[in-house]
N, C-alpha and C. Protein backbone atom coordinates (compact mmCIF):
# COMPACT_ATOMS: atom_id res chain seq x y z
N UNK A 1 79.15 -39.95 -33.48
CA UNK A 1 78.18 -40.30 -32.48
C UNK A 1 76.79 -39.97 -33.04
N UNK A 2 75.54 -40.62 -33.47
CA UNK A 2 74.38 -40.67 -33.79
C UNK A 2 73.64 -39.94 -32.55
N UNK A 3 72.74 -39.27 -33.60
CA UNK A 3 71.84 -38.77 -32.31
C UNK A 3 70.80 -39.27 -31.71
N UNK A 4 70.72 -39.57 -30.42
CA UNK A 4 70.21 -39.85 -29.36
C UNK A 4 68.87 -39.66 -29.44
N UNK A 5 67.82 -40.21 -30.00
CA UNK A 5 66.11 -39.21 -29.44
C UNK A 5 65.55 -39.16 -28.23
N UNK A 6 65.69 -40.61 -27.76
CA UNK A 6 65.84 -41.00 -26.64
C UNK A 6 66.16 -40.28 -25.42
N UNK A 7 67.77 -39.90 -25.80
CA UNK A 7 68.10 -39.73 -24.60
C UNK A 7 67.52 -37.77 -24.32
N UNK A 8 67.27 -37.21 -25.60
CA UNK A 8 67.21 -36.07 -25.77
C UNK A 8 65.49 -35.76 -25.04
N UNK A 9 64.50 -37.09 -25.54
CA UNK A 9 63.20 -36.99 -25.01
C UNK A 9 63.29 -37.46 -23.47
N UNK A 10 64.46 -38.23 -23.06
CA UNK A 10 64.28 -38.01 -21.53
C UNK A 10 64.83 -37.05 -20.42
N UNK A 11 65.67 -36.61 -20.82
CA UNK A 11 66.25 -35.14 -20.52
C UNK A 11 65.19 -34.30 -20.76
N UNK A 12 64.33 -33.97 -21.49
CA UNK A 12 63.50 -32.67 -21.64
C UNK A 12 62.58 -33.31 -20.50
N UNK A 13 61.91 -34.73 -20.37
CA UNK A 13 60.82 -34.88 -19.37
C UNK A 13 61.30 -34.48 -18.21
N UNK A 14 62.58 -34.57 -17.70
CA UNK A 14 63.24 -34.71 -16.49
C UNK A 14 63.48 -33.44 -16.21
N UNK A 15 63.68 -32.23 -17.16
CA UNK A 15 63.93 -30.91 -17.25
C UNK A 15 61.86 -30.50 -17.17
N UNK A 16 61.50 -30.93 -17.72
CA UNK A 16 59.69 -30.48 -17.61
C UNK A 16 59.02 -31.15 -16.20
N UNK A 17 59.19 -31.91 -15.31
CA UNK A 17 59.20 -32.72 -14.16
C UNK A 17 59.70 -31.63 -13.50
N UNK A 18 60.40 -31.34 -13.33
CA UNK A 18 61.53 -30.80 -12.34
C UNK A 18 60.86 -29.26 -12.53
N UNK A 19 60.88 -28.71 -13.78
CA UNK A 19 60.47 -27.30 -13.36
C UNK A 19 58.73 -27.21 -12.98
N UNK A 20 57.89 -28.00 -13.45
CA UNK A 20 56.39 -27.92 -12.75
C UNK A 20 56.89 -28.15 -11.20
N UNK A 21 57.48 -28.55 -10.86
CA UNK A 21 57.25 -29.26 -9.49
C UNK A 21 58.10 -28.01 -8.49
N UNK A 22 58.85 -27.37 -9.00
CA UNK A 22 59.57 -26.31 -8.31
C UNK A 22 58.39 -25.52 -8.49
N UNK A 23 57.58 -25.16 -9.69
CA UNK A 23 56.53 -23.89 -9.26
C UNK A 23 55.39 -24.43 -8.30
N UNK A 24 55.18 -25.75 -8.18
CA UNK A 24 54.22 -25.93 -7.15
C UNK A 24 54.49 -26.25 -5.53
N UNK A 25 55.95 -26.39 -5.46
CA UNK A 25 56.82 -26.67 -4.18
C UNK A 25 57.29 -25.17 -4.06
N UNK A 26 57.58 -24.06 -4.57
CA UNK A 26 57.57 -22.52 -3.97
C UNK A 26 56.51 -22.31 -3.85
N UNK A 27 55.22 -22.33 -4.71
CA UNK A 27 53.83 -21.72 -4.25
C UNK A 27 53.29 -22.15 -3.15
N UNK A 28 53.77 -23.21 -2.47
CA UNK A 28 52.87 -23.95 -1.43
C UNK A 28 53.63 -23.17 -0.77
N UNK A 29 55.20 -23.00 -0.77
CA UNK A 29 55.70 -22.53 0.46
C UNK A 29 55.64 -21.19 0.86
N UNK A 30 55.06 -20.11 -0.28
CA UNK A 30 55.19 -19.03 -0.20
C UNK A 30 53.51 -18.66 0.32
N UNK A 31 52.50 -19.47 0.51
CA UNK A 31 51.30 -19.10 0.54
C UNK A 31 51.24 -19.32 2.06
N UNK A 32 50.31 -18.67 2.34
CA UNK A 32 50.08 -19.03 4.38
C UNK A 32 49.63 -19.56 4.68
N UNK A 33 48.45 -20.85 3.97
CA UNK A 33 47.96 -21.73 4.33
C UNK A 33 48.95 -23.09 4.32
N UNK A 34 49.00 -23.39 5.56
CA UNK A 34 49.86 -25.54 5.95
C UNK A 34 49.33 -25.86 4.92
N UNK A 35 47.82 -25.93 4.46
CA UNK A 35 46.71 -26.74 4.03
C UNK A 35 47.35 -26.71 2.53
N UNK A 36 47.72 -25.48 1.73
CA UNK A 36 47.76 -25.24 0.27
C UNK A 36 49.27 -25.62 0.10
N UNK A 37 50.06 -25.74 1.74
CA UNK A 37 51.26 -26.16 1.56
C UNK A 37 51.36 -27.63 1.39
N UNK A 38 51.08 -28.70 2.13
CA UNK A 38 50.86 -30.07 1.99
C UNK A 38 50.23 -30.21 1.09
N UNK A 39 49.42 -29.51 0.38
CA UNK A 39 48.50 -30.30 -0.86
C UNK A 39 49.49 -30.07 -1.97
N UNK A 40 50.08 -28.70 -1.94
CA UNK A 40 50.90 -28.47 -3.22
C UNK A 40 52.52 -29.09 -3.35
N UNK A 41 53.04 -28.92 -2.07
CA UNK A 41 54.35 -30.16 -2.39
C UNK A 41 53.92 -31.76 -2.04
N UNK A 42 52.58 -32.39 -2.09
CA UNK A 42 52.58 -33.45 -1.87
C UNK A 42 52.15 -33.72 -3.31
N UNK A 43 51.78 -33.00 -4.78
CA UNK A 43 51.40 -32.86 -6.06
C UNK A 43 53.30 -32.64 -6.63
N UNK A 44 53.34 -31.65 -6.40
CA UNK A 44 54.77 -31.86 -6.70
C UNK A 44 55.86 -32.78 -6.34
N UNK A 45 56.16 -33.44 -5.26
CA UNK A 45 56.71 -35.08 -4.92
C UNK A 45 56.29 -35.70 -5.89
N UNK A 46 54.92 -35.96 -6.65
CA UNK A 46 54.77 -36.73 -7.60
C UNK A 46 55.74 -36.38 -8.81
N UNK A 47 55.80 -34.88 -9.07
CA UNK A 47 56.77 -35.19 -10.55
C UNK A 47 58.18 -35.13 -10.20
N UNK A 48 59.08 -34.75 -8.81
CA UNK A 48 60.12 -34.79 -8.55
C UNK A 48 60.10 -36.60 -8.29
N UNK A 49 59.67 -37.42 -8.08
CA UNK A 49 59.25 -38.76 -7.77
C UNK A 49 59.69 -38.94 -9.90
N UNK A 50 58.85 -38.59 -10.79
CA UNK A 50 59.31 -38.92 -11.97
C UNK A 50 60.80 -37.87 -12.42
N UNK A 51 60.86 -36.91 -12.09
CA UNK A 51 62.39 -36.40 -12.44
C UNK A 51 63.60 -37.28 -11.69
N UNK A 52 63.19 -37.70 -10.51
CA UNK A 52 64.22 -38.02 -9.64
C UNK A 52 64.47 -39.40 -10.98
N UNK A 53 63.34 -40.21 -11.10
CA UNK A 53 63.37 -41.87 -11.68
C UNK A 53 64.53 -41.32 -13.49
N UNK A 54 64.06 -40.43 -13.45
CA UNK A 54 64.20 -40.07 -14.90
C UNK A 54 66.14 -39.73 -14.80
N UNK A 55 66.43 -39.21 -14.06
CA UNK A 55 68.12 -38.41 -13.90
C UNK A 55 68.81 -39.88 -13.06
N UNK A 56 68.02 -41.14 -12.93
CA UNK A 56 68.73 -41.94 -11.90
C UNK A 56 68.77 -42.56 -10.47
N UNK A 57 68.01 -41.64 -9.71
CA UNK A 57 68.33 -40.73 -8.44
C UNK A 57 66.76 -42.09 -8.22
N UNK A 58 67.63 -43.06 -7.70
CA UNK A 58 66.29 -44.04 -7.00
C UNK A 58 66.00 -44.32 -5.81
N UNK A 59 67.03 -43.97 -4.86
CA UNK A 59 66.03 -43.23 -3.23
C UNK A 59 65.16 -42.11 -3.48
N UNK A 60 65.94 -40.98 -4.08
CA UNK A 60 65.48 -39.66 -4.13
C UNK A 60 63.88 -39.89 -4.51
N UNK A 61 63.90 -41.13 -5.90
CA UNK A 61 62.04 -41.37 -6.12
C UNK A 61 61.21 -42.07 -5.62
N UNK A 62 62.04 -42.93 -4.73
CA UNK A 62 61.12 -44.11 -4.01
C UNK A 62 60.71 -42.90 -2.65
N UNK A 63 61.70 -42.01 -2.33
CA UNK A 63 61.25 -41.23 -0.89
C UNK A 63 59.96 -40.28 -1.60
N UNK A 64 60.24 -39.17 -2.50
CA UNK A 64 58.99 -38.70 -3.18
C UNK A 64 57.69 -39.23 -3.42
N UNK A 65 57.60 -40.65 -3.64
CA UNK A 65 57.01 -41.27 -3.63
C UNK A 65 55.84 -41.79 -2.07
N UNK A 66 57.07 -41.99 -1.49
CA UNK A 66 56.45 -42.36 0.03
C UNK A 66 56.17 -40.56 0.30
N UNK A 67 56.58 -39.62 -0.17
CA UNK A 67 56.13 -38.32 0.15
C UNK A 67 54.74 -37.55 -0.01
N UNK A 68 54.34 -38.14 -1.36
CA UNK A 68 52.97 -38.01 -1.66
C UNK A 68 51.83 -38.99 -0.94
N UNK A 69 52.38 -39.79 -0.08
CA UNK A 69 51.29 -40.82 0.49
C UNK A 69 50.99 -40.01 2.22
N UNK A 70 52.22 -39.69 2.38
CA UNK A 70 52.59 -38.70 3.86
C UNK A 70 51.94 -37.61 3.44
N UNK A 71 52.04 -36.88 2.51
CA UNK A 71 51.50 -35.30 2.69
C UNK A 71 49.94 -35.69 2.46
N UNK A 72 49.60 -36.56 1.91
CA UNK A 72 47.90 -37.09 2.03
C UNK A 72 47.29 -36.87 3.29
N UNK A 73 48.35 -37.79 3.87
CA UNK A 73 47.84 -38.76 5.21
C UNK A 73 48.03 -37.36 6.47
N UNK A 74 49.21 -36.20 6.56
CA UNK A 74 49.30 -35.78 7.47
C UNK A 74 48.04 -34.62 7.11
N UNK A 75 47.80 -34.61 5.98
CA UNK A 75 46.51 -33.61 5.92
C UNK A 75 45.43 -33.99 6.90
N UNK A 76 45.12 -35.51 6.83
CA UNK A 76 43.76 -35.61 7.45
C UNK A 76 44.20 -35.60 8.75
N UNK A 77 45.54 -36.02 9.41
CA UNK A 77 45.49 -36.41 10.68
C UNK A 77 46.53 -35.68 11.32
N UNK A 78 46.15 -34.23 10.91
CA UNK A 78 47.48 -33.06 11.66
C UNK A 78 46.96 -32.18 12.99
N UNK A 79 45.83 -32.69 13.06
CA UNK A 79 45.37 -31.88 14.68
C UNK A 79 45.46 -32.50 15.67
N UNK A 80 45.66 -31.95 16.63
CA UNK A 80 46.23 -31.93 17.61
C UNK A 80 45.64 -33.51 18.77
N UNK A 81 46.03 -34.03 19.34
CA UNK A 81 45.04 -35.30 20.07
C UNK A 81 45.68 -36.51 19.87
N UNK A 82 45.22 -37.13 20.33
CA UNK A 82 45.32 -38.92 19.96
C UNK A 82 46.52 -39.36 19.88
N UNK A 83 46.64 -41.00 19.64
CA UNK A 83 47.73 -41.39 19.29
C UNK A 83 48.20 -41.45 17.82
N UNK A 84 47.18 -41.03 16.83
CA UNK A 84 47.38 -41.26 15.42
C UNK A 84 48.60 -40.97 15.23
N UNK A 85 48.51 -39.68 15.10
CA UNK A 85 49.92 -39.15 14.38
C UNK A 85 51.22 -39.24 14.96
N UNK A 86 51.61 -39.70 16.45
CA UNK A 86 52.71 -40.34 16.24
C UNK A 86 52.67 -41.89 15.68
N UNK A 87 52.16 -42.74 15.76
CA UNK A 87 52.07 -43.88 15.04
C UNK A 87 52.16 -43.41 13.40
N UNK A 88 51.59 -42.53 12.88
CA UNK A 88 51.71 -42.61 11.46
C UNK A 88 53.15 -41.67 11.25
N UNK A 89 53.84 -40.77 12.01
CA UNK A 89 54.65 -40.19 11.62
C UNK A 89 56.05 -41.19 11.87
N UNK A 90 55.38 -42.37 12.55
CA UNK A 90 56.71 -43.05 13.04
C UNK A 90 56.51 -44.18 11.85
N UNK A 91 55.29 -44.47 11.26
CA UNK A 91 55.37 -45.33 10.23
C UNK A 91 56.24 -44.84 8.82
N UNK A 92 55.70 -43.49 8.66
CA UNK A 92 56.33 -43.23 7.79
C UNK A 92 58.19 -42.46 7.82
N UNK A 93 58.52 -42.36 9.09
CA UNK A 93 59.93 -42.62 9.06
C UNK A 93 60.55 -43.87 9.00
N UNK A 94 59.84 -44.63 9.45
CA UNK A 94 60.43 -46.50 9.52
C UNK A 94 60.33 -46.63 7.81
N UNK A 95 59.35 -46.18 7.13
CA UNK A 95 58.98 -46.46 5.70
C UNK A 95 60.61 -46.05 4.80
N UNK A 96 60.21 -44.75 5.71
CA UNK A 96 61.93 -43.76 4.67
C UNK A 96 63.10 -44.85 4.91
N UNK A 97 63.44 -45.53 6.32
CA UNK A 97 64.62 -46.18 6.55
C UNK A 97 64.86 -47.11 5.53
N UNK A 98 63.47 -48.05 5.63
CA UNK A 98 63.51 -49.58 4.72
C UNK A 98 63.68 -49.09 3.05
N UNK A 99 62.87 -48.09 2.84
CA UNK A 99 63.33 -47.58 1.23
C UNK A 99 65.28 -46.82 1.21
N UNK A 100 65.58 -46.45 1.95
CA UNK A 100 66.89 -45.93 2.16
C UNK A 100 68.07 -47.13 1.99
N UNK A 101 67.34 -47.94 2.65
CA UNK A 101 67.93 -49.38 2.71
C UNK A 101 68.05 -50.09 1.17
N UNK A 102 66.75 -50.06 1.15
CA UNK A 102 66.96 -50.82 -0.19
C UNK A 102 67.08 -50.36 -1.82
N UNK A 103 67.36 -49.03 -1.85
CA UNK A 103 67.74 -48.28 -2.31
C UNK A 103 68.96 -47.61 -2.60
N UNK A 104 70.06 -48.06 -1.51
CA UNK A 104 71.00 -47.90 -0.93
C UNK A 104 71.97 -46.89 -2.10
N UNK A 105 72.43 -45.56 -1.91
CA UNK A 105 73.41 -45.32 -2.86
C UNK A 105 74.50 -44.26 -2.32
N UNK A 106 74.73 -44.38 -0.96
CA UNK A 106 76.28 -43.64 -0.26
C UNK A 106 75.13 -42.40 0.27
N UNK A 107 75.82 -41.62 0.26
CA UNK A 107 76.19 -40.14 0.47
C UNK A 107 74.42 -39.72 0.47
N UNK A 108 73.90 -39.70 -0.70
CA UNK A 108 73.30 -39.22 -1.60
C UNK A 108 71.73 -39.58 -0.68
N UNK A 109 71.77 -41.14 -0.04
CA UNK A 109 70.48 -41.93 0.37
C UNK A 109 70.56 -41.11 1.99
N UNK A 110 71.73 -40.99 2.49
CA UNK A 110 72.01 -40.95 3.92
C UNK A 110 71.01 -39.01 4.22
N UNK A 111 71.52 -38.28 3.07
CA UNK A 111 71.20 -36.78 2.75
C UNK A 111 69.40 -36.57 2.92
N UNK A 112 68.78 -37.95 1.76
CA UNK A 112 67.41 -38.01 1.37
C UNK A 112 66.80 -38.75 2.37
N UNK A 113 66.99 -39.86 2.92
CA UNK A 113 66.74 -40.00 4.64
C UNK A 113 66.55 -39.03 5.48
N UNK A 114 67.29 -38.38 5.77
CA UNK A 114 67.18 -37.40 6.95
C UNK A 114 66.21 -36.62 6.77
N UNK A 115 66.47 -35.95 5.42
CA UNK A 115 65.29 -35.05 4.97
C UNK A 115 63.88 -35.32 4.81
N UNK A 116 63.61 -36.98 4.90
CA UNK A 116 62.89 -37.25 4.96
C UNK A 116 61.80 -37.70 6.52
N UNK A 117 63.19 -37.89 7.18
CA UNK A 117 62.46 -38.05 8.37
C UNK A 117 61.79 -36.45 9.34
N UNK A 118 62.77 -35.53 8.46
CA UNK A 118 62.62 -34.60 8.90
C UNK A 118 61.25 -33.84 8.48
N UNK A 119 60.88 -33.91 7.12
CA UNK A 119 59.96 -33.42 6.92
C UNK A 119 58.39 -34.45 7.54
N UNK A 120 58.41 -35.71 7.50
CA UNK A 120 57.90 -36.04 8.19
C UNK A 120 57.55 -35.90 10.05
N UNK A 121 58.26 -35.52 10.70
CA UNK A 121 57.96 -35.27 11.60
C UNK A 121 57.13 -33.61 11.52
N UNK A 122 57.63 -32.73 10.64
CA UNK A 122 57.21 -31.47 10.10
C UNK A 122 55.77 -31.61 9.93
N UNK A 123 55.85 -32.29 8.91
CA UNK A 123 54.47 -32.74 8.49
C UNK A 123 53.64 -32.48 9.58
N UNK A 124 53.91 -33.62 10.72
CA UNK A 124 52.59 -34.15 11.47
C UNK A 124 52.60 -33.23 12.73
N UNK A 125 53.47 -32.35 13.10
CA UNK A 125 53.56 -31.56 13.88
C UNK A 125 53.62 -30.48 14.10
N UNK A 126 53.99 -29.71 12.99
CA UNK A 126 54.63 -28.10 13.19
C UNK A 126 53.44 -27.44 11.73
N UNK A 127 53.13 -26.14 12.35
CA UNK A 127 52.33 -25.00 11.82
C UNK A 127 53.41 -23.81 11.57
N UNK A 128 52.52 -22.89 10.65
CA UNK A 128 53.16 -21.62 10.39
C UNK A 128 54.49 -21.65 9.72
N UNK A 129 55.51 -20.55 10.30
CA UNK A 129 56.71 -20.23 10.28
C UNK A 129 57.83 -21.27 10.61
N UNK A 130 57.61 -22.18 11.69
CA UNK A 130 58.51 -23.38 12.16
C UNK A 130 58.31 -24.62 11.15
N UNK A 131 57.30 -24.78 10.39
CA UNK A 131 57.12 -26.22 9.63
C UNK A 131 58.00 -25.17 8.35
N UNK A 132 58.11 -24.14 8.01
CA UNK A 132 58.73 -22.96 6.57
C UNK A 132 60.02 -23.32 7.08
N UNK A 133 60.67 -23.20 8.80
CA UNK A 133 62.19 -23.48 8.93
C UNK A 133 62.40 -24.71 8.40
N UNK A 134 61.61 -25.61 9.15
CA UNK A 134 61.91 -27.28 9.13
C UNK A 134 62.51 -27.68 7.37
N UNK A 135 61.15 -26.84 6.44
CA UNK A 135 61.20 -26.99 4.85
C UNK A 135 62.73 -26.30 4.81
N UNK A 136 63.72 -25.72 5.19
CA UNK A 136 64.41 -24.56 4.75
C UNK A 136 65.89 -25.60 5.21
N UNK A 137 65.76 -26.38 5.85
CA UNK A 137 66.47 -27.19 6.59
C UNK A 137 66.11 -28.30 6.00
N UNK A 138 64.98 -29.15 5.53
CA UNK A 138 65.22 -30.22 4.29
C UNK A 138 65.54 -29.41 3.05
N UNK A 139 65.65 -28.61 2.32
CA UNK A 139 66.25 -27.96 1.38
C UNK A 139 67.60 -28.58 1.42
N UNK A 140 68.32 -27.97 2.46
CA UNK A 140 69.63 -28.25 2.09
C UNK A 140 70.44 -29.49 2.22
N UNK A 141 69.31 -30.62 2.99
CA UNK A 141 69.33 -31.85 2.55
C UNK A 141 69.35 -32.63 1.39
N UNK A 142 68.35 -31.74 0.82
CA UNK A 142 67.87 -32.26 -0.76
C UNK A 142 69.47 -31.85 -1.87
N UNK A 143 70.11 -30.96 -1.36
CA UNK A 143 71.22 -30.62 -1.90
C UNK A 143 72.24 -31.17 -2.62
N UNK A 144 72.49 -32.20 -1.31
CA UNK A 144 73.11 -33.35 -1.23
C UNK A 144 72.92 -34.00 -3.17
N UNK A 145 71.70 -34.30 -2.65
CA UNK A 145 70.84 -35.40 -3.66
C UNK A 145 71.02 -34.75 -4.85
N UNK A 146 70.79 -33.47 -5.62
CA UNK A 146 70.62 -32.81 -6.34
C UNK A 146 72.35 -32.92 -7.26
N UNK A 147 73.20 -32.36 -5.60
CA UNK A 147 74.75 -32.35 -6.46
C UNK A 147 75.11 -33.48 -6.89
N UNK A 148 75.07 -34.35 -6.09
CA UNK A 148 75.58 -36.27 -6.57
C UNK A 148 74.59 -36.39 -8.30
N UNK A 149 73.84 -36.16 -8.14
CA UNK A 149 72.94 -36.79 -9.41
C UNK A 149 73.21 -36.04 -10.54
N UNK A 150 73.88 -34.27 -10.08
CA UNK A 150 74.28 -33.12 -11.48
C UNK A 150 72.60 -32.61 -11.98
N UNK A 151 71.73 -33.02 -10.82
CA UNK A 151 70.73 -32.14 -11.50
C UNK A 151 70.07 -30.47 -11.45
N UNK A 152 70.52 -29.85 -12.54
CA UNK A 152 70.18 -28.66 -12.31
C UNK A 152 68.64 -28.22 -12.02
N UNK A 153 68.08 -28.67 -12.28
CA UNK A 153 66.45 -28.57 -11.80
C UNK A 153 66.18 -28.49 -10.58
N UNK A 154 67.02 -29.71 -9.71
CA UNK A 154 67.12 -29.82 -8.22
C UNK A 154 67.42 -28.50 -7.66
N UNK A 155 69.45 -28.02 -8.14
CA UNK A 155 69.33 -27.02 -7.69
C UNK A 155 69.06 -25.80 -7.55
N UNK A 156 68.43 -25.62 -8.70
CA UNK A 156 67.28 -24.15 -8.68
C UNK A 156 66.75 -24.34 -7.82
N UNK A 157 65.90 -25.73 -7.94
CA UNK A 157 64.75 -25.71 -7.17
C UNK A 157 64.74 -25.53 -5.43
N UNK A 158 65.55 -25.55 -4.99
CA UNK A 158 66.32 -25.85 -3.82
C UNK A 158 66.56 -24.36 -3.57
N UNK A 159 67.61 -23.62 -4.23
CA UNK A 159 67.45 -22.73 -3.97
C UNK A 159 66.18 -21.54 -3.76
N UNK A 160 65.40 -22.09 -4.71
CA UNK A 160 63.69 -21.53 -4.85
C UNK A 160 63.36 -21.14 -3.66
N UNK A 161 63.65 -22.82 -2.98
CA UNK A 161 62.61 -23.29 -2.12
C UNK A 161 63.16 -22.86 -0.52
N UNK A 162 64.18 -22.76 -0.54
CA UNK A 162 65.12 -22.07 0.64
C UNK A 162 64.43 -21.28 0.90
N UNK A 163 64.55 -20.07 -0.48
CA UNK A 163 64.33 -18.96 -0.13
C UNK A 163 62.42 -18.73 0.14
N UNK A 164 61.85 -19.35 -0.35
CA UNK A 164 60.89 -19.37 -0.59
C UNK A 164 60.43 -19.66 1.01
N UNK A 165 60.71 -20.69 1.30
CA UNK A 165 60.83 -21.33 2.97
C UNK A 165 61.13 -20.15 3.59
N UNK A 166 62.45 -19.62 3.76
CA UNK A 166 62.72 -18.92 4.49
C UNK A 166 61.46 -17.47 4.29
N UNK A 167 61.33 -16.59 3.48
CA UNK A 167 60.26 -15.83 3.53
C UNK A 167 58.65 -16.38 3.87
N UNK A 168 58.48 -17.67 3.61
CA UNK A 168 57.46 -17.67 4.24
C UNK A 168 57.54 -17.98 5.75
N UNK A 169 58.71 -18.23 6.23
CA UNK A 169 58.77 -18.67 7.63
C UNK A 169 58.57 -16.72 8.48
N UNK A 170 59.88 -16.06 7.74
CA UNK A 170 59.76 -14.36 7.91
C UNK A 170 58.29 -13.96 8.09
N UNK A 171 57.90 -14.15 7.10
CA UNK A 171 56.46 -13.99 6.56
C UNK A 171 55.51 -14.20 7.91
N UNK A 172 55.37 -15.58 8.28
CA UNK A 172 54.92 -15.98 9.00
C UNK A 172 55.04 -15.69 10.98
N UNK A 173 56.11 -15.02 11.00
CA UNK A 173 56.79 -15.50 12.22
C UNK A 173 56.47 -13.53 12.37
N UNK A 174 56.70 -12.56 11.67
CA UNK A 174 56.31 -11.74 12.09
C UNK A 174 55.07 -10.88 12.42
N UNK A 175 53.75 -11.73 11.63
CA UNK A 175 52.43 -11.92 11.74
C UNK A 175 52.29 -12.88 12.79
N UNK A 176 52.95 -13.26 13.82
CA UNK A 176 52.98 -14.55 14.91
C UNK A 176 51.71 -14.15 15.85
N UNK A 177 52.15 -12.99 15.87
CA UNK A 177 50.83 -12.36 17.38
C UNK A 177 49.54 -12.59 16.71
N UNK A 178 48.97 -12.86 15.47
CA UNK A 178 48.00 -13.11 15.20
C UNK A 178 47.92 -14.85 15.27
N UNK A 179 46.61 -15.25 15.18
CA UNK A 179 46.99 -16.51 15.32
C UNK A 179 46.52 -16.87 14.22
N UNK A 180 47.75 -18.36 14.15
CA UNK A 180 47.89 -19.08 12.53
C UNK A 180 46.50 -19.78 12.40
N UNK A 181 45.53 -19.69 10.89
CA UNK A 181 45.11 -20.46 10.97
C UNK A 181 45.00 -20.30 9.35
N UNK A 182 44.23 -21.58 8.82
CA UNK A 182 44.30 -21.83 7.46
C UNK A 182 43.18 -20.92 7.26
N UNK A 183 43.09 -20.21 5.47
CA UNK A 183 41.73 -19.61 5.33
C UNK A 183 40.60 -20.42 5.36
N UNK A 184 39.07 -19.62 5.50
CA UNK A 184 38.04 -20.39 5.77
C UNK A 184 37.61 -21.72 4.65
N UNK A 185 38.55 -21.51 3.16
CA UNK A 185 37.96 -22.18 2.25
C UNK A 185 38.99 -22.80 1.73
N UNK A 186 39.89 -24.35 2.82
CA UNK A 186 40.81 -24.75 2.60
C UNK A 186 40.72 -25.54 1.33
N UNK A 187 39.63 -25.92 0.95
CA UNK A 187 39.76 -26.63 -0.65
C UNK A 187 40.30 -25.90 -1.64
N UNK A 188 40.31 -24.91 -1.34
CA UNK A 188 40.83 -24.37 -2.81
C UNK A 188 42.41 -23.85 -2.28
N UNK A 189 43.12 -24.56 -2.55
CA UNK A 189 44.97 -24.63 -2.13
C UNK A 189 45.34 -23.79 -2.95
């Protein structure tokens, strides 16, 4: 059997994808700002969006994909009022269905759907400690996706991010009596 360069240079991208994107999908989740959280797993969706394309996994990148356009969008339009954000949180679950659809791959699409609708509604609704459960609960959605495809990157990352979720939800939920708010200088995530 000849060796592969190929296949050896896409395995390392998919292994280098996968681990940037786990350190910027725990840091968002472990920090107390929503703000440094949506900016930093909506940066990381972009390279799990190229690990996912890279291991196969083509719901898993078309949803990452529609993930980084959502964590944009629920940044500007996550306070409280209006009709925006259910219209955009319902666009972008209708978005997840039609990519689920046409994407179609068993088990694996049905797992990355949910998780997707789920974090979308997260997105546009939930602060603090409850949007850290919601993340802790698409985790083990993402699971799904991770075991079908054999990617170990996924499931580190997953596990990371559980735990990571879950302490920042701890984190969060026992500082509750204070009230949540982002620091004064949300640009810098």
């Amino acid at each position: 059997m000849p060796f592969d360069l190929s296949a050896v240079a896409s395995a390392g991208f998919a292994h280098a994808t996968g681990g940037v994107a786990l350190a910027l999908t725990v840091s968002g989740l472990v920090h107390a700002s929503d703000q440094a959280l949506r900016w930093r797993t909506g940066l990381a969706a972009v390279l799990w969006a190229c690990h996912n394309a890279a291991i196969g996994a083509e719901t898993a990148a078309a949803v990452n994909l529609l993930t980084v356009v959502r964590q944009g969008t629920s940044m500007v339009f996550h306070e409280p009022g209006g009709r925006t954000r259910p219209v955009l949180c319902g666009t972008f679950i209708t978005l997840a269905v039609v990519l689920a659809v046409l994407t179609w791959e068993g088990v694996a699409t049905v797992a990355v759907l949910l998780a997707s609708m789920l974090t979308s509604y997260a997105m546009f609704y939930l602060r603090g400690h409850r949007l850290r459960t919601a993340m802790f609960v698409v985790s083990a959605l993402w699971l799904c996706n991770a075991l079908i495809h054999q990617s170990v990157e996924q499931v580190l990352s997953i596990a990371a991010t559980a735990t990571a979720s879950g302490y920042g939800a701890w984190r969060l939920k026992r500082h509750a009596r204070l009230p949540i708010s982002d620091p004064p200088h949300p640009t810098h995530p």
